[in-house]
N, C-alpha and C. Protein backbone atom coordinates (compact mmCIF):
# COMPACT_ATOMS: atom_id res chain seq x y z
N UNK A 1 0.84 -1.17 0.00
CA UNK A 1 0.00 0.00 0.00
C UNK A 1 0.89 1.24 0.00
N UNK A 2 0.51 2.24 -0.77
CA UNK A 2 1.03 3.34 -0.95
C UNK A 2 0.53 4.86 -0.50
N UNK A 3 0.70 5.29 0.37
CA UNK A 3 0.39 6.69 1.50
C UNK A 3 1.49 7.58 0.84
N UNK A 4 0.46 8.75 0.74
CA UNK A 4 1.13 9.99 0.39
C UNK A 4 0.94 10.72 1.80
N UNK A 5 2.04 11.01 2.41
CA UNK A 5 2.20 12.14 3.73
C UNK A 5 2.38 13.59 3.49
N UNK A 6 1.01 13.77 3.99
CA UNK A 6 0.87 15.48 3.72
C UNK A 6 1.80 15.66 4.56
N UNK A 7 1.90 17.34 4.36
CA UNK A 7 3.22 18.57 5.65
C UNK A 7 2.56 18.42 6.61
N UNK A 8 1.10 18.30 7.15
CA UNK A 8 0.39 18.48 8.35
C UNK A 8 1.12 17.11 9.19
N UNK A 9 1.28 16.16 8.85
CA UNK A 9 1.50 15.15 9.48
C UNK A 9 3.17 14.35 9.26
N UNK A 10 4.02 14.86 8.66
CA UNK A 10 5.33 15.44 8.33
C UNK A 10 5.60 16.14 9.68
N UNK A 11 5.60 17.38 10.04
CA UNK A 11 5.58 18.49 10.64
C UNK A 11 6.18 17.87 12.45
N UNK A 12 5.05 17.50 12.79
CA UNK A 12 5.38 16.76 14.18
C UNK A 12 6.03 15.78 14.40
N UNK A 13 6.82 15.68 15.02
CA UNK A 13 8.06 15.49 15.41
C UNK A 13 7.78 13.60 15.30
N UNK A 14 6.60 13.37 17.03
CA UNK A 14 6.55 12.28 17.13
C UNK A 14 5.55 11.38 16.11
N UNK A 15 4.73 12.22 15.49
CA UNK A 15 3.46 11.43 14.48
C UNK A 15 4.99 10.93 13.72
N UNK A 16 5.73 11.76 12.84
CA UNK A 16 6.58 11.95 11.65
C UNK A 16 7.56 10.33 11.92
N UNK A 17 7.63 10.43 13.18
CA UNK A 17 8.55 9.77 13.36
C UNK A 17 7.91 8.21 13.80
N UNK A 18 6.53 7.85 14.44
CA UNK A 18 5.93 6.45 13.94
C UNK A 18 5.21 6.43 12.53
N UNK A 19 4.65 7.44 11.80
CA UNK A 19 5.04 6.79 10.67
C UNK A 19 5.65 6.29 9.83
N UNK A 20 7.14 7.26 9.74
CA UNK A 20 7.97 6.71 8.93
C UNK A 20 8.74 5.28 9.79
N UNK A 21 8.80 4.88 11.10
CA UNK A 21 8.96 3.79 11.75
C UNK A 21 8.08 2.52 11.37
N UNK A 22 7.26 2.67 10.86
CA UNK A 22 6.27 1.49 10.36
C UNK A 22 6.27 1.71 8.78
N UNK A 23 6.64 2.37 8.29
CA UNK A 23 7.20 2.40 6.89
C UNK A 23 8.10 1.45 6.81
N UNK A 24 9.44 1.89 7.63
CA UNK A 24 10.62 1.23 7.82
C UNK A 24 10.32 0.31 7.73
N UNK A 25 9.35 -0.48 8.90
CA UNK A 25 9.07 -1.53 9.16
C UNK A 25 8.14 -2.84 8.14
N UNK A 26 8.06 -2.12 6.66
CA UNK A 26 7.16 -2.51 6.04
C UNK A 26 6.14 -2.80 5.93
N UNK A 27 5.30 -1.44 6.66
CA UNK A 27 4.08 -2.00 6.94
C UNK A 27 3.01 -0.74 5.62
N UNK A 28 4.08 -0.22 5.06
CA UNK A 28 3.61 0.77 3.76
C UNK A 28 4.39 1.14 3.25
N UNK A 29 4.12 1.85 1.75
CA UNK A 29 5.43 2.85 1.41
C UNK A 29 4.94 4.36 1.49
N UNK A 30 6.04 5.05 1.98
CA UNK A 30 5.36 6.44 2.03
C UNK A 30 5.72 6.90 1.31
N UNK A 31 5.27 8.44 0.62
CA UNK A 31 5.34 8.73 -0.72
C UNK A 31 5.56 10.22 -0.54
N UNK A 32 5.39 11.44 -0.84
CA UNK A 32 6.17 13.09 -0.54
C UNK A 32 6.20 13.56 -2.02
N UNK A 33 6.09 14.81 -2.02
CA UNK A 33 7.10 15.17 -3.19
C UNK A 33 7.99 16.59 -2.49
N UNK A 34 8.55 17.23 -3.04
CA UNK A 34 9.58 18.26 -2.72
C UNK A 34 9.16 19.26 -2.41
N UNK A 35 7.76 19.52 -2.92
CA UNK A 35 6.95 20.92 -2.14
C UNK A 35 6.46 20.34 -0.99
N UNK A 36 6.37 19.36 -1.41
CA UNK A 36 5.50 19.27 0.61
C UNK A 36 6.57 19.32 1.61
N UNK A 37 7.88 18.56 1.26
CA UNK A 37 8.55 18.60 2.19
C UNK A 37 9.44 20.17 2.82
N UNK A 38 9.14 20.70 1.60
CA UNK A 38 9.22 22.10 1.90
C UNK A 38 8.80 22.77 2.31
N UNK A 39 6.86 22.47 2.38
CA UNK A 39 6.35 23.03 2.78
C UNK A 39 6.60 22.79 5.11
N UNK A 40 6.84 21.58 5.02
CA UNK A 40 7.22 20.74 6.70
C UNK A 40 8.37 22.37 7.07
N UNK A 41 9.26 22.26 5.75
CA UNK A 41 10.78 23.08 6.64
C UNK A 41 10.02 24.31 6.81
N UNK A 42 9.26 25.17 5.86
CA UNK A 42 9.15 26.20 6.13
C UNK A 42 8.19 26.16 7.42
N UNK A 43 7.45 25.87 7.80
CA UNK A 43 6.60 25.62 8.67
C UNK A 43 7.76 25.68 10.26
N UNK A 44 8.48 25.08 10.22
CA UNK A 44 9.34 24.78 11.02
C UNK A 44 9.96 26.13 11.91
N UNK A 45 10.12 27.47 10.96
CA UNK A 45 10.20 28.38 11.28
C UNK A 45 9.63 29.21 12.29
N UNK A 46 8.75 29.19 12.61
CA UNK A 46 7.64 29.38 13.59
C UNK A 46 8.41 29.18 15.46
N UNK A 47 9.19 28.08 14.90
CA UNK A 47 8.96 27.41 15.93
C UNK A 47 11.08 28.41 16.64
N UNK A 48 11.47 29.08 15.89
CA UNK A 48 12.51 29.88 15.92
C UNK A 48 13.70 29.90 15.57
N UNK A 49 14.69 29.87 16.08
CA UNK A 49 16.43 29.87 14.98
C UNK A 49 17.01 28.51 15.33
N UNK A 50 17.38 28.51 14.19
CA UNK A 50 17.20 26.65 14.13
C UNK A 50 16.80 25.69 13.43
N UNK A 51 15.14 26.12 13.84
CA UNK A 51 14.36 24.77 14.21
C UNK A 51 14.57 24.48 12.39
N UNK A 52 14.24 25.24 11.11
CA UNK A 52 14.41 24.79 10.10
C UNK A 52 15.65 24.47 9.71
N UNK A 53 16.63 24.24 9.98
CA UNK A 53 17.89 23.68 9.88
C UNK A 53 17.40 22.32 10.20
N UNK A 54 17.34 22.36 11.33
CA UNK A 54 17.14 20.52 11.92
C UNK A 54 16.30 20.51 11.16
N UNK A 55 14.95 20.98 10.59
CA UNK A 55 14.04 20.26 9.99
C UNK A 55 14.58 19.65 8.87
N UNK A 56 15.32 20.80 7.93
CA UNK A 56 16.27 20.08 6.61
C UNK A 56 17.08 19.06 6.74
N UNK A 57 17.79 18.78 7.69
CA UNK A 57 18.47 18.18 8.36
C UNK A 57 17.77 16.33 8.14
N UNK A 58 16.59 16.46 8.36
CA UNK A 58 15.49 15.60 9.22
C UNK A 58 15.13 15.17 7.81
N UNK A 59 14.58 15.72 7.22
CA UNK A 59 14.33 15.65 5.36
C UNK A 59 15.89 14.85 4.81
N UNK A 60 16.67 15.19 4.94
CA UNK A 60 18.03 14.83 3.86
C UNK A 60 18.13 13.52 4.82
N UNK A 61 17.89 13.05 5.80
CA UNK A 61 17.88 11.67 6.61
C UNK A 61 16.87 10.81 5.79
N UNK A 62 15.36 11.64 5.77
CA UNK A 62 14.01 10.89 5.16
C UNK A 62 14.25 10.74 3.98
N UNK A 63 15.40 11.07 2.84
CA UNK A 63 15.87 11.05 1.44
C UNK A 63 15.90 9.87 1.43
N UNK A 64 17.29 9.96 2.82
CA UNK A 64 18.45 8.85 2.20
C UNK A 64 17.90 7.51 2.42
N UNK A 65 16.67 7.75 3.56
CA UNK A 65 16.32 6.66 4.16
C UNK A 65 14.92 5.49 2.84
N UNK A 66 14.56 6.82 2.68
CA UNK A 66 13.39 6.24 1.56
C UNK A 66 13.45 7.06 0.15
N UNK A 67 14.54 6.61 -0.77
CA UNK A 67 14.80 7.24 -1.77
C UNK A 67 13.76 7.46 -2.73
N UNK A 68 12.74 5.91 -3.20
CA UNK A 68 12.17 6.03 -3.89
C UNK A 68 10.93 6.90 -3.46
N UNK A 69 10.56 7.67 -2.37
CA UNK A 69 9.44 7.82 -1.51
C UNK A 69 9.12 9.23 -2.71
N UNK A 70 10.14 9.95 -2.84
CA UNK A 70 9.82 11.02 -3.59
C UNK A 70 9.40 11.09 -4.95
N UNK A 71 8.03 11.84 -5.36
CA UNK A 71 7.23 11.76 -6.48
C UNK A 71 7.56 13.32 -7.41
N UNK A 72 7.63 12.97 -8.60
CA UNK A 72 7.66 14.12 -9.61
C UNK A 72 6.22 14.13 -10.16
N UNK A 73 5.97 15.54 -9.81
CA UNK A 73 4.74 15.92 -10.84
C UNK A 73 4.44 15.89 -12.25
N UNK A 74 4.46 15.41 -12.79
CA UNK A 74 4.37 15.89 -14.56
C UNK A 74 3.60 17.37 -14.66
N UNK A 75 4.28 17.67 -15.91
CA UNK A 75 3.56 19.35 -15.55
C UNK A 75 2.17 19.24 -16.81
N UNK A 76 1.30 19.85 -15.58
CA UNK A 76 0.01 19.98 -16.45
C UNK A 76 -0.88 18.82 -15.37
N UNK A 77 -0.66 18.04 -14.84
CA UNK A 77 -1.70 17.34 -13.92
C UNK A 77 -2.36 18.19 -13.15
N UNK A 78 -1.35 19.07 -12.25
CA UNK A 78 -2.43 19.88 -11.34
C UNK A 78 -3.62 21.02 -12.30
N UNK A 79 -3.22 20.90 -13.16
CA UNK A 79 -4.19 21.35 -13.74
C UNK A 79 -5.94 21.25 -13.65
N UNK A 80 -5.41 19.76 -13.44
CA UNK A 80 -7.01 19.19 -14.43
C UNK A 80 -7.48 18.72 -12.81
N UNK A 81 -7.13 18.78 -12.01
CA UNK A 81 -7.48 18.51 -10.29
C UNK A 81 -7.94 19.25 -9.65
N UNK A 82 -8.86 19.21 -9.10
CA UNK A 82 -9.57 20.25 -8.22
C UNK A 82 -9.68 19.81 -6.76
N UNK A 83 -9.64 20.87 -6.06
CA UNK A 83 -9.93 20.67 -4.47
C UNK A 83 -10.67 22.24 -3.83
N UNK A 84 -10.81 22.23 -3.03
CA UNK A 84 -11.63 23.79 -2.23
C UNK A 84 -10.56 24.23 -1.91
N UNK A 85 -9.66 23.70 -1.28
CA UNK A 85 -8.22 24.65 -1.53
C UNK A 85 -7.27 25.04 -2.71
N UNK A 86 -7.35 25.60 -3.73
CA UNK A 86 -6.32 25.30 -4.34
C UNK A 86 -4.58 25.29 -4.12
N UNK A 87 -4.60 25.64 -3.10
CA UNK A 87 -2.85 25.33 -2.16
C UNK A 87 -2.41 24.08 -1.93
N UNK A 88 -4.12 22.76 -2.34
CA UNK A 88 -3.71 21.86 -1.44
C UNK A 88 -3.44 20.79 -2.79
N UNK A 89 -3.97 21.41 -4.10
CA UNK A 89 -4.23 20.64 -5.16
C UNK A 89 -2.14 19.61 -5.43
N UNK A 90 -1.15 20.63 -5.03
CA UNK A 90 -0.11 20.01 -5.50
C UNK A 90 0.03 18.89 -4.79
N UNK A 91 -0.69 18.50 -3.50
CA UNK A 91 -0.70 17.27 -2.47
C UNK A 91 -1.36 16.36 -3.83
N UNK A 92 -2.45 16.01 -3.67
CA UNK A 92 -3.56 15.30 -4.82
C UNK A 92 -2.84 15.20 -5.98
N UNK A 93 -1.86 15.72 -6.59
CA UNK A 93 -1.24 15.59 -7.71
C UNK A 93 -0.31 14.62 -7.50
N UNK A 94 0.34 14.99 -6.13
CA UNK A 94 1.71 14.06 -5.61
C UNK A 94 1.16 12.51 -5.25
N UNK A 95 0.15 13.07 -4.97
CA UNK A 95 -0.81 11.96 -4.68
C UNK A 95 -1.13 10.35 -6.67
N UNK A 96 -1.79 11.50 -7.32
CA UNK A 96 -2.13 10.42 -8.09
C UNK A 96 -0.54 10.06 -8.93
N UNK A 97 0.15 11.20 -9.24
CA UNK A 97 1.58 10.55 -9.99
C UNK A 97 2.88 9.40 -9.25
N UNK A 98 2.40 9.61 -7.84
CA UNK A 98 3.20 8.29 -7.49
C UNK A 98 2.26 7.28 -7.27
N UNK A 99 0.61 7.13 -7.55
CA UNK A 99 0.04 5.90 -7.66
C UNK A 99 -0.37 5.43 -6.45
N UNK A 100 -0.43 6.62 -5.75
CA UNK A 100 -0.86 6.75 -4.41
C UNK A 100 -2.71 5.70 -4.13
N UNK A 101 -2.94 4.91 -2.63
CA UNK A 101 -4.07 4.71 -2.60
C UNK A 101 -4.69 5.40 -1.21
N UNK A 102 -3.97 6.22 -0.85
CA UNK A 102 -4.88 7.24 0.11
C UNK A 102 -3.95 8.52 0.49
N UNK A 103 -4.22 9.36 0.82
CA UNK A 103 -3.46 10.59 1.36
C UNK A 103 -3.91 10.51 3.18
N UNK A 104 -2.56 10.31 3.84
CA UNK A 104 -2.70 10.78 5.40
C UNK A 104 -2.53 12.40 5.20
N UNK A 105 -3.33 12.65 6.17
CA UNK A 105 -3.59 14.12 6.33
C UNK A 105 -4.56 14.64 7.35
N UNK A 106 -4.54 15.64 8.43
CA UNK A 106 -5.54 15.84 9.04
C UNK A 106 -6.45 16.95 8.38
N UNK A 107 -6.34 17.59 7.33
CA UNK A 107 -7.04 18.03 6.74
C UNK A 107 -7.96 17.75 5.68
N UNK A 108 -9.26 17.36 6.85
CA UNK A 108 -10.70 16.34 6.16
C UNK A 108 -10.99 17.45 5.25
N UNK A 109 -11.14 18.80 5.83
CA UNK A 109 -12.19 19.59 4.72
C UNK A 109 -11.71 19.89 3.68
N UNK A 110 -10.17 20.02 3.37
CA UNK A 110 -9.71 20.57 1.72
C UNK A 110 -9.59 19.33 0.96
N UNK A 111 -9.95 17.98 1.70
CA UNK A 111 -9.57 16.57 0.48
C UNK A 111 -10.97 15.81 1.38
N UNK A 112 -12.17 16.37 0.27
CA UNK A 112 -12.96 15.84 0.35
C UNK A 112 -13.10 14.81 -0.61
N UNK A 113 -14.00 13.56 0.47
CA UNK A 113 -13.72 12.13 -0.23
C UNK A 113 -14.47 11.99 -1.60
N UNK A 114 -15.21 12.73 -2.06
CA UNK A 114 -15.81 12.98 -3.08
C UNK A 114 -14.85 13.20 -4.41
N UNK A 115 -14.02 14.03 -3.77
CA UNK A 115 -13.22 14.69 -5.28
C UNK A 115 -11.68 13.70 -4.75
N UNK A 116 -11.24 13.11 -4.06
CA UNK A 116 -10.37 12.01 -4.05
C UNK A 116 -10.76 10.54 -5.10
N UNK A 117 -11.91 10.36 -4.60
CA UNK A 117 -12.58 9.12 -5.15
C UNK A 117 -12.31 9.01 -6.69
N UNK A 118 -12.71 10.38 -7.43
CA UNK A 118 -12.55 10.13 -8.58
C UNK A 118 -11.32 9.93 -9.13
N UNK A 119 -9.79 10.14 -8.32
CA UNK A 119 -9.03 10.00 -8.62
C UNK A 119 -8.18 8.33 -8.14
N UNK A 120 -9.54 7.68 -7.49
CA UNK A 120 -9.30 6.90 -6.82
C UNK A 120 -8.06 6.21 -5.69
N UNK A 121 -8.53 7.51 -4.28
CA UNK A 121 -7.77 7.63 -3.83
C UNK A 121 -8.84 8.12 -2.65
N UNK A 122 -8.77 7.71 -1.46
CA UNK A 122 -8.97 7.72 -0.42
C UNK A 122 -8.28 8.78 0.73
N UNK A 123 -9.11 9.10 1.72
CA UNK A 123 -8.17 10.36 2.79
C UNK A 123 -8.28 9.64 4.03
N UNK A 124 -6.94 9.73 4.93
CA UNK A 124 -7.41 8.59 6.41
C UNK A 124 -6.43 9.69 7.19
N UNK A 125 -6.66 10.31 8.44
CA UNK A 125 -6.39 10.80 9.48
C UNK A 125 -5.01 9.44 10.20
N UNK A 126 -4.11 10.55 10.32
CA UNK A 126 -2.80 9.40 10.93
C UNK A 126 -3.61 8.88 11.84
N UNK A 127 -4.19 9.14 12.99
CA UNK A 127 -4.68 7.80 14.13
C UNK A 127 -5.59 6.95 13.50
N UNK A 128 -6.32 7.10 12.70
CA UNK A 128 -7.41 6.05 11.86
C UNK A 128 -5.96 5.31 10.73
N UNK A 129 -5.37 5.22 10.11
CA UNK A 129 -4.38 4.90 9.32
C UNK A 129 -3.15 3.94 10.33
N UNK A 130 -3.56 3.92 11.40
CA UNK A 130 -1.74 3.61 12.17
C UNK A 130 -2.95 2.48 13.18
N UNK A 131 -4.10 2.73 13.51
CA UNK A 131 -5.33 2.00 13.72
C UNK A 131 -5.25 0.56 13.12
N UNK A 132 -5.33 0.84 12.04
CA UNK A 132 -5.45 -0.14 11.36
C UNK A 132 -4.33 -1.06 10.77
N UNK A 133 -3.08 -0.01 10.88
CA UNK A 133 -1.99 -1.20 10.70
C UNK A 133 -1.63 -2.10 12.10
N UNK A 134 -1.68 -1.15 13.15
CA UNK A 134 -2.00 -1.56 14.06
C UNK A 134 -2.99 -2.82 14.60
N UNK A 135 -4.02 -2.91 14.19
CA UNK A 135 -4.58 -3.94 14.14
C UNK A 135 -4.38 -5.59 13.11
N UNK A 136 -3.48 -5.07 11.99
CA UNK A 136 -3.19 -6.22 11.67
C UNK A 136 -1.88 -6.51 11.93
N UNK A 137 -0.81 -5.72 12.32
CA UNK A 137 0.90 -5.54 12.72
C UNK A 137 0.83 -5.54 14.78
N UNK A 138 -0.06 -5.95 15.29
CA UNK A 138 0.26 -5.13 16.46
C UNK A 138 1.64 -5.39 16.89
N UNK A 139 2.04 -6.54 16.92
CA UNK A 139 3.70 -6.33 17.31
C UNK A 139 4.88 -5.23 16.48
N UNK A 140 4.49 -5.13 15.89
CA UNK A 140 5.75 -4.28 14.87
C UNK A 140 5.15 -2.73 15.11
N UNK A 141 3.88 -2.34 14.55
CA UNK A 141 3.02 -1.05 15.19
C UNK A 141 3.64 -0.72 16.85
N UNK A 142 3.45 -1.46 17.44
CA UNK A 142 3.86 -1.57 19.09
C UNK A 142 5.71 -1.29 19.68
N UNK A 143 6.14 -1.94 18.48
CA UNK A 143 7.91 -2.01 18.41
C UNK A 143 8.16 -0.43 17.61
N UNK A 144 7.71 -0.29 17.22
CA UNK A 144 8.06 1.30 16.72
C UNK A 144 7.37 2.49 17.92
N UNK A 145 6.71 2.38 18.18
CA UNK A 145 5.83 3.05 19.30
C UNK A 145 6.91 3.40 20.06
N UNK A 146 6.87 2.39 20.66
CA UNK A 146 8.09 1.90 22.16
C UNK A 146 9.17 3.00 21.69
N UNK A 147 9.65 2.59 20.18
CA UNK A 147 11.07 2.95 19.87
C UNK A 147 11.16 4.62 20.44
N UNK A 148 9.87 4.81 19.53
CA UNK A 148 9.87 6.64 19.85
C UNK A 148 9.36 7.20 21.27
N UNK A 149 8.84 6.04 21.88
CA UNK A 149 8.61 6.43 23.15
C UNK A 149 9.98 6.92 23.86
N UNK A 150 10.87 5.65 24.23
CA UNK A 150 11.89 5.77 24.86
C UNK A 150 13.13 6.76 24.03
N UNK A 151 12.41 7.11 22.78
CA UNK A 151 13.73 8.42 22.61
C UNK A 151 13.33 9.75 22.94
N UNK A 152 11.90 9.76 22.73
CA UNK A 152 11.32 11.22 23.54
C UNK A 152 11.65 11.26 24.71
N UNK A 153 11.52 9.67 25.77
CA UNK A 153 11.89 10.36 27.06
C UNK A 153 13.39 10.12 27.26
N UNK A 154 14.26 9.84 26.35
CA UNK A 154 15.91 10.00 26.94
C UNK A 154 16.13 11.40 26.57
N UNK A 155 15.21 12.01 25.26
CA UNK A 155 15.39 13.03 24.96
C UNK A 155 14.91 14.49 25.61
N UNK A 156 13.94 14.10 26.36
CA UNK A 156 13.43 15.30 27.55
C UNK A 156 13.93 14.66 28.66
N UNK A 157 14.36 14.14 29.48
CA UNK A 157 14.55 13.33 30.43
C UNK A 157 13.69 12.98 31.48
N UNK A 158 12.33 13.28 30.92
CA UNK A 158 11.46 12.83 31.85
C UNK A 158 10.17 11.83 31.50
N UNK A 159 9.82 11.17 32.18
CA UNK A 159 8.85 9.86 32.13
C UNK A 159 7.55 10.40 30.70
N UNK A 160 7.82 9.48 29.70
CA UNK A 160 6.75 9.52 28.32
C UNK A 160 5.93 8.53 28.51
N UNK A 161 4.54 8.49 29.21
CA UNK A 161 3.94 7.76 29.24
C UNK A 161 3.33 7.41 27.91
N UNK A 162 3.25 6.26 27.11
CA UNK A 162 2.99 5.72 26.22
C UNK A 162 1.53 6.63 25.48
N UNK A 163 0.42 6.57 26.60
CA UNK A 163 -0.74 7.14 26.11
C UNK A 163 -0.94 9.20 25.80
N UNK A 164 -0.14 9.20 26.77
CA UNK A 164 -0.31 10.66 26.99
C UNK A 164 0.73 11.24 25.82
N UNK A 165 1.68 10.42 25.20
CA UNK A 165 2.53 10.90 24.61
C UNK A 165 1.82 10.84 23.00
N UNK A 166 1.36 9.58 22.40
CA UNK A 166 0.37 9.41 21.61
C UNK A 166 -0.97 10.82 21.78
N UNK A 167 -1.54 10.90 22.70
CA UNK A 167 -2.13 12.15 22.64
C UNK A 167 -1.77 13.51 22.04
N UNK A 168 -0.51 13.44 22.79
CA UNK A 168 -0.16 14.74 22.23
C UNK A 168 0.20 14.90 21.01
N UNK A 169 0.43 13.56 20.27
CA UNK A 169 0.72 13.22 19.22
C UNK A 169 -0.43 13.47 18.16
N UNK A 170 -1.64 13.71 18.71
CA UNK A 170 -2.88 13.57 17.91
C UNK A 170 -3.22 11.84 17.84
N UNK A 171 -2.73 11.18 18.64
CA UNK A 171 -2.91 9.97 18.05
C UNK A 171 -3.38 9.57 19.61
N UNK A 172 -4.69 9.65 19.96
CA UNK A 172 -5.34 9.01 21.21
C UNK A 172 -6.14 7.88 21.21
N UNK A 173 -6.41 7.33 19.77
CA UNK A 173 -6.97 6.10 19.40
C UNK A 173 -5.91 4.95 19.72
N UNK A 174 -5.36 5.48 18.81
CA UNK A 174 -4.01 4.34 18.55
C UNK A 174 -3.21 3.98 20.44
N UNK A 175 -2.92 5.12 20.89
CA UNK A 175 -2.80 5.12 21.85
C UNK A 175 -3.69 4.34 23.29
N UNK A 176 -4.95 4.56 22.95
CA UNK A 176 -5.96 3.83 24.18
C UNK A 176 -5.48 2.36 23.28
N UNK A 177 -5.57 1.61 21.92
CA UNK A 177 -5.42 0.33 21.66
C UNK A 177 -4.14 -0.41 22.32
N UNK A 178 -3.18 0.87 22.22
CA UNK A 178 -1.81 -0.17 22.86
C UNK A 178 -1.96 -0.33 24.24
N UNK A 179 -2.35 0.48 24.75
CA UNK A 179 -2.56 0.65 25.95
C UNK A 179 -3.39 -0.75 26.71
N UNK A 180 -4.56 -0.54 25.93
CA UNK A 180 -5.37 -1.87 25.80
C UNK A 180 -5.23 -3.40 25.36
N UNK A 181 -4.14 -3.50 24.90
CA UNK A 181 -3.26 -4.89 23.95
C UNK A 181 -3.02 -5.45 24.63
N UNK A 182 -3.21 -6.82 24.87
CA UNK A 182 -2.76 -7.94 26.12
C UNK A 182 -1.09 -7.91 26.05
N UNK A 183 -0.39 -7.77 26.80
CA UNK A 183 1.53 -8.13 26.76
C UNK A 183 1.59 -9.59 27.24
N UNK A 184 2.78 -10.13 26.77
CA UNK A 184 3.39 -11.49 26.88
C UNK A 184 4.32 -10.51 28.72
């Protein structure tokens, strides 16, 4: 299966980092093109001096790591594509030229399932999307979790509780399931 990762879900640190961990893990391929990921660095700015360095930084890692992940537009597709945003149309483009079968994104209202469909292509919210690999991967979904758990908390040095950290993550589904998962 093939997921195109919008900037919305790029952007954060820990979503960014169990998705592309269950990528790794073969549980999808993720897909980008060069404006979106541009769009992640500039975004990054906000956050003050720096932070877009590491973000580029973070990108030239996600290159090397998933080479083929990156999609070229042909010119003239976004053309013929429509969305209520038109800012969001170069996503949907990146979307159908790498053969994409859904776009993660938390933005339900500019990729309505109506005008996806015809391109046959589906929209799933990272906690509904990581849900469900989750439910058929739970060990490997669960082994990436963990991974980023215990680097957030060596990396703040203080206690990342599994659920609360997933929360903040936007991801409180996924989070109550592991939580909920019988352990050996």
């Amino acid at each position: 299966m093939k997921a195109l990762l919008d900037a919305c879900v790029l952007y954060p640190t820990v979503l960014r980092q169990i998705l592309t961990g269950v990528a790794g893990a073969g549980l999808f391929c993720p897909l980008w093109s060069e404006r979106i990921l541009e769009e992640w660095a500039r975004a990054t700015r906000k956050l003050g001096p720096g932070a877009e360095d590491l973000a580029r930084g973070e990108i030239a890692a996600l290159r090397a790591a998933f080479p083929a992940a990156s999609v070229a537009v042909e010119p003239g597709l976004e053309r013929r594509l429509w969305l209520p945003d038109p800012d969001d149309i170069h996503v949907l483009a990146a979307a159908v030229a790498g053969g994409a079968d859904l776009i993660i994104t938390f933005n339900a209202r500019d990729f309505p399932r109506g005008a996806l469909a015809e391109e046959g292509l589906r929209r799933e919210d990272p906690d509904q999307f990581l849900r469900a690999l989750f439910r058929n991967a739970p060990e490997r979904v669960a082994a990436v979790v963990e991974q980023v758990r215990a680097e957030a908390e060596r990396l703040s040095g203080v206690p990342q509780p599994v659920r609360a950290l997933l929360k903040r993550a936007r991801l409180p589904r996924l989070g109550k399931a592991l939580v909920a998962a019988p352990h050996d």
